[in-house]
C-alpha atoms as a PDB file:
ATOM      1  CA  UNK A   1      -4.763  -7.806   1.379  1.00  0.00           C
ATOM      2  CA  UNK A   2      -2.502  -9.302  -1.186  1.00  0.00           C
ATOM      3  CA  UNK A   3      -3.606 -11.641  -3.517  1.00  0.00           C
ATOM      4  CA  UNK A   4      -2.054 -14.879  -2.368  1.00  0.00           C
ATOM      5  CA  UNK A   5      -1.961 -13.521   0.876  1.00  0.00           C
ATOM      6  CA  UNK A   6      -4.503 -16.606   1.998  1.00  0.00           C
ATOM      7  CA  UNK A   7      -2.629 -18.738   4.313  1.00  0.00           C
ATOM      8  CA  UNK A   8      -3.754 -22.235   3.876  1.00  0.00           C
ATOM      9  CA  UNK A   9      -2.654 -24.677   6.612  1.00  0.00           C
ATOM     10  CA  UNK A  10      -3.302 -25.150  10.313  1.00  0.00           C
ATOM     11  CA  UNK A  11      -1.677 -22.987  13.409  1.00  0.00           C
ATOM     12  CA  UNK A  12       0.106 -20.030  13.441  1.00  0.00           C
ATOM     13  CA  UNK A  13       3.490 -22.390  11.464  1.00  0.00           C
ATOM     14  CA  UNK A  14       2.045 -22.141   8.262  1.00  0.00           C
ATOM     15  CA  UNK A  15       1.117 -18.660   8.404  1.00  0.00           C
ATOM     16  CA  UNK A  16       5.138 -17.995   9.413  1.00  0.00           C
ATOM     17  CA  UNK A  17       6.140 -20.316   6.949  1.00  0.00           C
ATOM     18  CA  UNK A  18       4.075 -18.386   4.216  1.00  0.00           C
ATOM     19  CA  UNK A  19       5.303 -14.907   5.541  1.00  0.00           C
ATOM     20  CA  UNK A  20       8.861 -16.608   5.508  1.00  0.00           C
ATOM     21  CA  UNK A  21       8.625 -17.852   1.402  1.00  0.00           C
ATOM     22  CA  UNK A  22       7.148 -14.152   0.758  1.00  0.00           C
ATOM     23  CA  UNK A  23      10.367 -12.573   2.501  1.00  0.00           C
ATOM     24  CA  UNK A  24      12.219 -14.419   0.478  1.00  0.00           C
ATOM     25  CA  UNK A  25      11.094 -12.942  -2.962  1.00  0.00           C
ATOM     26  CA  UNK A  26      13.958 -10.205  -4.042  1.00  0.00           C
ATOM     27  CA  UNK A  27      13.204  -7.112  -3.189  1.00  0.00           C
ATOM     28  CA  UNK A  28      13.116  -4.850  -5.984  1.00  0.00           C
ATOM     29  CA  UNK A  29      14.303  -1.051  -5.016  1.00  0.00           C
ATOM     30  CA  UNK A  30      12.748   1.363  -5.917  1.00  0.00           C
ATOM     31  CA  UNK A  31      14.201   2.272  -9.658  1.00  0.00           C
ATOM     32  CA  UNK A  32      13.747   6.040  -9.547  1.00  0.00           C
ATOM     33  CA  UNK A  33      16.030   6.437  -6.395  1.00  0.00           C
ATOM     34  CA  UNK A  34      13.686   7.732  -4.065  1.00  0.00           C
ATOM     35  CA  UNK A  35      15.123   9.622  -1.320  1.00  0.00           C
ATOM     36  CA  UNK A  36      13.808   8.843   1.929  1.00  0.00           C
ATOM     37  CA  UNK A  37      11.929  11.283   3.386  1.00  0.00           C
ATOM     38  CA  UNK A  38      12.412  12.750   7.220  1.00  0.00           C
ATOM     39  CA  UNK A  39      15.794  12.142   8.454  1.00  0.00           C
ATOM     40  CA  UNK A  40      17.758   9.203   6.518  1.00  0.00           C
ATOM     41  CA  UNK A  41      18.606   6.033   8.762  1.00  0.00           C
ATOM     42  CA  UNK A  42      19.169   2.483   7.690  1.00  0.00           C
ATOM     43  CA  UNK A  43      15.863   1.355   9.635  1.00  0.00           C
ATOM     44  CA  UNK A  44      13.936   3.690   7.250  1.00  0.00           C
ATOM     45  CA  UNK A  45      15.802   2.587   4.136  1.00  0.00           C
ATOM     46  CA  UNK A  46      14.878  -0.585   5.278  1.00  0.00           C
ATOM     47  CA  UNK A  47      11.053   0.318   5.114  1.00  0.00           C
ATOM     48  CA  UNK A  48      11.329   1.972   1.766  1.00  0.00           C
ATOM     49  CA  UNK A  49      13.120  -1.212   0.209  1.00  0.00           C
ATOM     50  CA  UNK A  50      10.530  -3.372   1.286  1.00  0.00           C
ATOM     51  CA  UNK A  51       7.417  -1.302   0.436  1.00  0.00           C
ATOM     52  CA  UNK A  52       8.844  -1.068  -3.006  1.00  0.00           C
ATOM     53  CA  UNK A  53       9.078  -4.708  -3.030  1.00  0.00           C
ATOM     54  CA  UNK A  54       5.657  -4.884  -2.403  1.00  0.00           C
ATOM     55  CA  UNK A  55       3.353  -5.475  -5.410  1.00  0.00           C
ATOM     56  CA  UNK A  56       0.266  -5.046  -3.805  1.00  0.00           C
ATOM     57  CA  UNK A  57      -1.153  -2.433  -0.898  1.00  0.00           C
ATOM     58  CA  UNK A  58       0.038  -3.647   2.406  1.00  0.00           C
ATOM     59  CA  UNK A  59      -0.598  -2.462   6.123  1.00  0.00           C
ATOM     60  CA  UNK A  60       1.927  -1.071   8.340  1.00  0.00           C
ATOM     61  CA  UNK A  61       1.701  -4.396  10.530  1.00  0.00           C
ATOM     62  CA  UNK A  62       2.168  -6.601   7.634  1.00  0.00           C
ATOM     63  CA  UNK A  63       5.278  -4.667   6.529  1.00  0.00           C
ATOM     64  CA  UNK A  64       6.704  -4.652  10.182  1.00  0.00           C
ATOM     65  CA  UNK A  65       6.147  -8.408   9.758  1.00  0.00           C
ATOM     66  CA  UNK A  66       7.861  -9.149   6.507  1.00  0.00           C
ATOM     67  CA  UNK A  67      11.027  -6.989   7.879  1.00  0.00           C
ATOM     68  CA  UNK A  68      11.151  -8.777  10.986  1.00  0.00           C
ATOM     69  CA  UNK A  69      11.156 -12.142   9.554  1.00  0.00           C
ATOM     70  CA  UNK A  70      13.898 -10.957   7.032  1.00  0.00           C
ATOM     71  CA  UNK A  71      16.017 -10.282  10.346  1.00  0.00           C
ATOM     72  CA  UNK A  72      15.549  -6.579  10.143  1.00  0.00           C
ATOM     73  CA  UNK A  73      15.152  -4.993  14.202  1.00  0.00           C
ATOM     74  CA  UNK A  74      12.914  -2.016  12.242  1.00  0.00           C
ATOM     75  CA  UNK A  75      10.323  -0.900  15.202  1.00  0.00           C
ATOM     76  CA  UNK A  76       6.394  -0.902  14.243  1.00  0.00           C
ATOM     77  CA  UNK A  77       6.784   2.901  14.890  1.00  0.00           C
ATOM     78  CA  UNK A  78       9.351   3.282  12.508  1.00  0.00           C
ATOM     79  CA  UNK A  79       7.270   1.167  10.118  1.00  0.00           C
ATOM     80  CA  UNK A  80       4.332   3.672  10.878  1.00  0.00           C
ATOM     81  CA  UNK A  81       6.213   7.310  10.466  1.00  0.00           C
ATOM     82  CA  UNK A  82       8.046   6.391   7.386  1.00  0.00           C
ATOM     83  CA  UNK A  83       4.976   4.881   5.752  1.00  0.00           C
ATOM     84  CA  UNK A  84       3.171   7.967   6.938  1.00  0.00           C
ATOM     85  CA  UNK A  85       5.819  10.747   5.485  1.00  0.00           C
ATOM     86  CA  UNK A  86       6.019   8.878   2.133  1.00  0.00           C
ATOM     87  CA  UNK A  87       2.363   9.307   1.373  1.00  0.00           C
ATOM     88  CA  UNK A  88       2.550  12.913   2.626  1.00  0.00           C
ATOM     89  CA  UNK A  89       5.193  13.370   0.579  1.00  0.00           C
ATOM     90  CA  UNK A  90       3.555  11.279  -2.264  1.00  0.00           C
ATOM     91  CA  UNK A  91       5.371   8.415  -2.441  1.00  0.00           C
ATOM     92  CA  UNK A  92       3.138   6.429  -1.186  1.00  0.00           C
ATOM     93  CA  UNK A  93      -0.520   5.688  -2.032  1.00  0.00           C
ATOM     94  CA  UNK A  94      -3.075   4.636   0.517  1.00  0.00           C
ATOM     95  CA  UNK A  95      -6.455   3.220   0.488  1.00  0.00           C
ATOM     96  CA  UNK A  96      -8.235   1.833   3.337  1.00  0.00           C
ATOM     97  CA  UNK A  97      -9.815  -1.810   3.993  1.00  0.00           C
ATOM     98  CA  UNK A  98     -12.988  -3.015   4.689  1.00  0.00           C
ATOM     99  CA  UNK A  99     -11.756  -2.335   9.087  1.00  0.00           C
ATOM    100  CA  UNK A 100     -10.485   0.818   8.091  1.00  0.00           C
ATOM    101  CA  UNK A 101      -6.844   0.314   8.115  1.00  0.00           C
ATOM    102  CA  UNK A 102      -4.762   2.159   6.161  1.00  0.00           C
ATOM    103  CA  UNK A 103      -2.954   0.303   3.656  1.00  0.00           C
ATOM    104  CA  UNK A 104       0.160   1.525   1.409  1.00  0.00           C
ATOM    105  CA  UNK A 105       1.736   1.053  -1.795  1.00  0.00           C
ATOM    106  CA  UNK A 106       4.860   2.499  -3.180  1.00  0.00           C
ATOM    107  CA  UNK A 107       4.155   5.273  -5.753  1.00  0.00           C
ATOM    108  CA  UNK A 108       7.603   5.391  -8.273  1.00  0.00           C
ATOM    109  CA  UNK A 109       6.583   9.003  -9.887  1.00  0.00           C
ATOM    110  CA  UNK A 110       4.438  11.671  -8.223  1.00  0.00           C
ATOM    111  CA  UNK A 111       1.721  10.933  -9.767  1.00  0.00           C
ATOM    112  CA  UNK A 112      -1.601  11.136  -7.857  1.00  0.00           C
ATOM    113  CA  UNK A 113      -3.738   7.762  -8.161  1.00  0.00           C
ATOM    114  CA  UNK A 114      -6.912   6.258  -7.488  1.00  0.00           C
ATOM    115  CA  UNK A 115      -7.983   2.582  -7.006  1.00  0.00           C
ATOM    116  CA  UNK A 116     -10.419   0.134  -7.904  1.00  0.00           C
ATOM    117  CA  UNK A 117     -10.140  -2.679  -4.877  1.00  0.00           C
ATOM    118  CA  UNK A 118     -11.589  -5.463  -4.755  1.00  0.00           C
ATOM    119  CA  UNK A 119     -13.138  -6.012  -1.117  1.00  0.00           C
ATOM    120  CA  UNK A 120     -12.736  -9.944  -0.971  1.00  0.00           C
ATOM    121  CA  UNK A 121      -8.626 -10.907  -2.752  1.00  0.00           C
ATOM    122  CA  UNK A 122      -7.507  -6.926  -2.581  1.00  0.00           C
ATOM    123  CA  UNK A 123      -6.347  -6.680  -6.353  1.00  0.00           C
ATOM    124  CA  UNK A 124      -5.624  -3.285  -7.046  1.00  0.00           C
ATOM    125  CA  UNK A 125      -6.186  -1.619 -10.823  1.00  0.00           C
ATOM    126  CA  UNK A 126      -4.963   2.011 -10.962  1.00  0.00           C
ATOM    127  CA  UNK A 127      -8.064   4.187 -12.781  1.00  0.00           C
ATOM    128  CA  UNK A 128      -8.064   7.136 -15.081  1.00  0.00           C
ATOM    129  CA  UNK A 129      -9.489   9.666 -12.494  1.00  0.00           C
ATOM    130  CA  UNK A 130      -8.852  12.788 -14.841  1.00  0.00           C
ATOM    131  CA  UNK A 131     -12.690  13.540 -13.937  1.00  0.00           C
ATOM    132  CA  UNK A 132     -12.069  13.349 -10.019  1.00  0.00           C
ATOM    133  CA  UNK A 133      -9.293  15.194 -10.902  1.00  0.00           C
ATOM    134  CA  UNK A 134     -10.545  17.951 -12.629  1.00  0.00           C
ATOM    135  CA  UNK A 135     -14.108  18.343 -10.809  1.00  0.00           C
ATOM    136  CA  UNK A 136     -11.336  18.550  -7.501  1.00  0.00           C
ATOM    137  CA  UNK A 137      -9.347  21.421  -9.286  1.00  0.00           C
ATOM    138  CA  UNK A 138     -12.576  23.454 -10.101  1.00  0.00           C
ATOM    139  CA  UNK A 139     -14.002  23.513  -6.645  1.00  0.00           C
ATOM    140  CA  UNK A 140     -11.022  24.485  -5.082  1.00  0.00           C
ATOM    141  CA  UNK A 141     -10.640  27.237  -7.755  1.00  0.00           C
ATOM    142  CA  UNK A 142     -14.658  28.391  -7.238  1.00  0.00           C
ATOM    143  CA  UNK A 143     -14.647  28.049  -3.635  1.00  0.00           C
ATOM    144  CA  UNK A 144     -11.429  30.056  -3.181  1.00  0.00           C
ATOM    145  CA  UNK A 145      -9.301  27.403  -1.279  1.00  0.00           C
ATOM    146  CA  UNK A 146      -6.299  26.219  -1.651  1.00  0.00           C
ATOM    147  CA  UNK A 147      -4.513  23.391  -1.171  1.00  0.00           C
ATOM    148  CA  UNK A 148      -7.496  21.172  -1.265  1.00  0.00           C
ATOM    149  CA  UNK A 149      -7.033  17.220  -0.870  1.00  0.00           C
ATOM    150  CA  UNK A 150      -8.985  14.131  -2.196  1.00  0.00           C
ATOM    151  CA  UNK A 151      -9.856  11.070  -1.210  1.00  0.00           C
ATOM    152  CA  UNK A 152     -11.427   8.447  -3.660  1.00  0.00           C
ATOM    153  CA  UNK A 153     -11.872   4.715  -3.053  1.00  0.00           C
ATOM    154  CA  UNK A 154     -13.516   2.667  -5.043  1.00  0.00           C
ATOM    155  CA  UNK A 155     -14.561  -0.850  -3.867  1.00  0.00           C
ATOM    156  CA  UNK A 156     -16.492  -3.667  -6.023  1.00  0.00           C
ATOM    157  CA  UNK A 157     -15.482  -7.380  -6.437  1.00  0.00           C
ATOM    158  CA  UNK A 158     -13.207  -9.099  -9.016  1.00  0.00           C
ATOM    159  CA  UNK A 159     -13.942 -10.726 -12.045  1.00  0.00           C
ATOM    160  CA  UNK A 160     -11.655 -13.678 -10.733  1.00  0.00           C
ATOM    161  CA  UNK A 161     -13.953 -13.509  -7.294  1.00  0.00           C
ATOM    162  CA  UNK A 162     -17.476 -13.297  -8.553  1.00  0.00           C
ATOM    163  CA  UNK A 163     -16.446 -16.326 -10.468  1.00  0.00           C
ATOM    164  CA  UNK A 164     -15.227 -17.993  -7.283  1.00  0.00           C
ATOM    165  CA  UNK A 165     -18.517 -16.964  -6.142  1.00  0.00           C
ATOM    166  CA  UNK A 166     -16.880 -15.068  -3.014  1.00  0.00           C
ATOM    167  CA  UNK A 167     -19.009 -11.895  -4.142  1.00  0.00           C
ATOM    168  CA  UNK A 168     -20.728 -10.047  -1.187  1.00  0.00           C
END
């Protein structure tokens, strides 16, 4: 769901070719020297270099795809655990798309996040949530749980889009 992520062209060659050009973007690591979490192997590191590379969120199948074509012999399931114990660990937002599938995008500090997404390009703009936040914290505190969780997404259409008139 990347903007850009369109792949213009016929047959599945231009859709390679794009994933190929995107591939070959540097990665950028991740600059606070995240530790991987679970037990350290190269195939993970792998993962964790190129979700931080990622601007946007990204599925687990995408990601697979990007480290494949960059040569990489990472397994989907690899792909899938490590992207799974980052965002338990919160390293990792996710959101989910329009299907359902849950997509990821490194998190450099521990900061919790929401999202607005938009459903049609998938632009992502973090939002101040300090009154999801807070509302969360007092009905844990007045129910007596603890350890509650939150979920948040928020969904709506681009400026960019509407424009485009690709508003549903």
């Amino acid at each position: 769901m990347e903007r850009g992520s369109q792949v213009t062209g016929v047959g599945a060659d231009a859709a390679t070719a794009a994933i190929r050009r995107a591939v070959r973007r540097p990665l950028r690591p991740p600059a606070d020297g995240a530790e991987l979490i679970g037990r350290p192997t190269p195939q993970r590191a792998e993962v964790l270099e190129t979700l931080a590379g990622c601007e946007e969120f990204v599925s687990a199948q995408a990601l697979h795809t990007r480290l494949v074509l960059a040569g990489s012999r990472v397994g989907l399931s690899t792909v899938y655990r490590t992207l799974t114990a980052l965002a338990e660990a919160g390293r990792a937002d996710v959101v989910r798309d329009t299907n359902g599938e849950r997509l990821f995008r490194y998190r450099a500090d521990g900061d919790h996040r929401h999202y607005l997404i938009c459903r049609q390009c998938g632009l992502s703009l973090p939002v101040d949530s300090t009154v999801v936040e807070t509302w969360a914290d007092q009905i844990a505190e007045t129910s007596g749980f603890r350890c509650v969780q939150h979920t948040v997404e928020l969904t709506g259409t681009c400026g960019t889009c509407l424009d485009a008139g690709t508003a549903d």
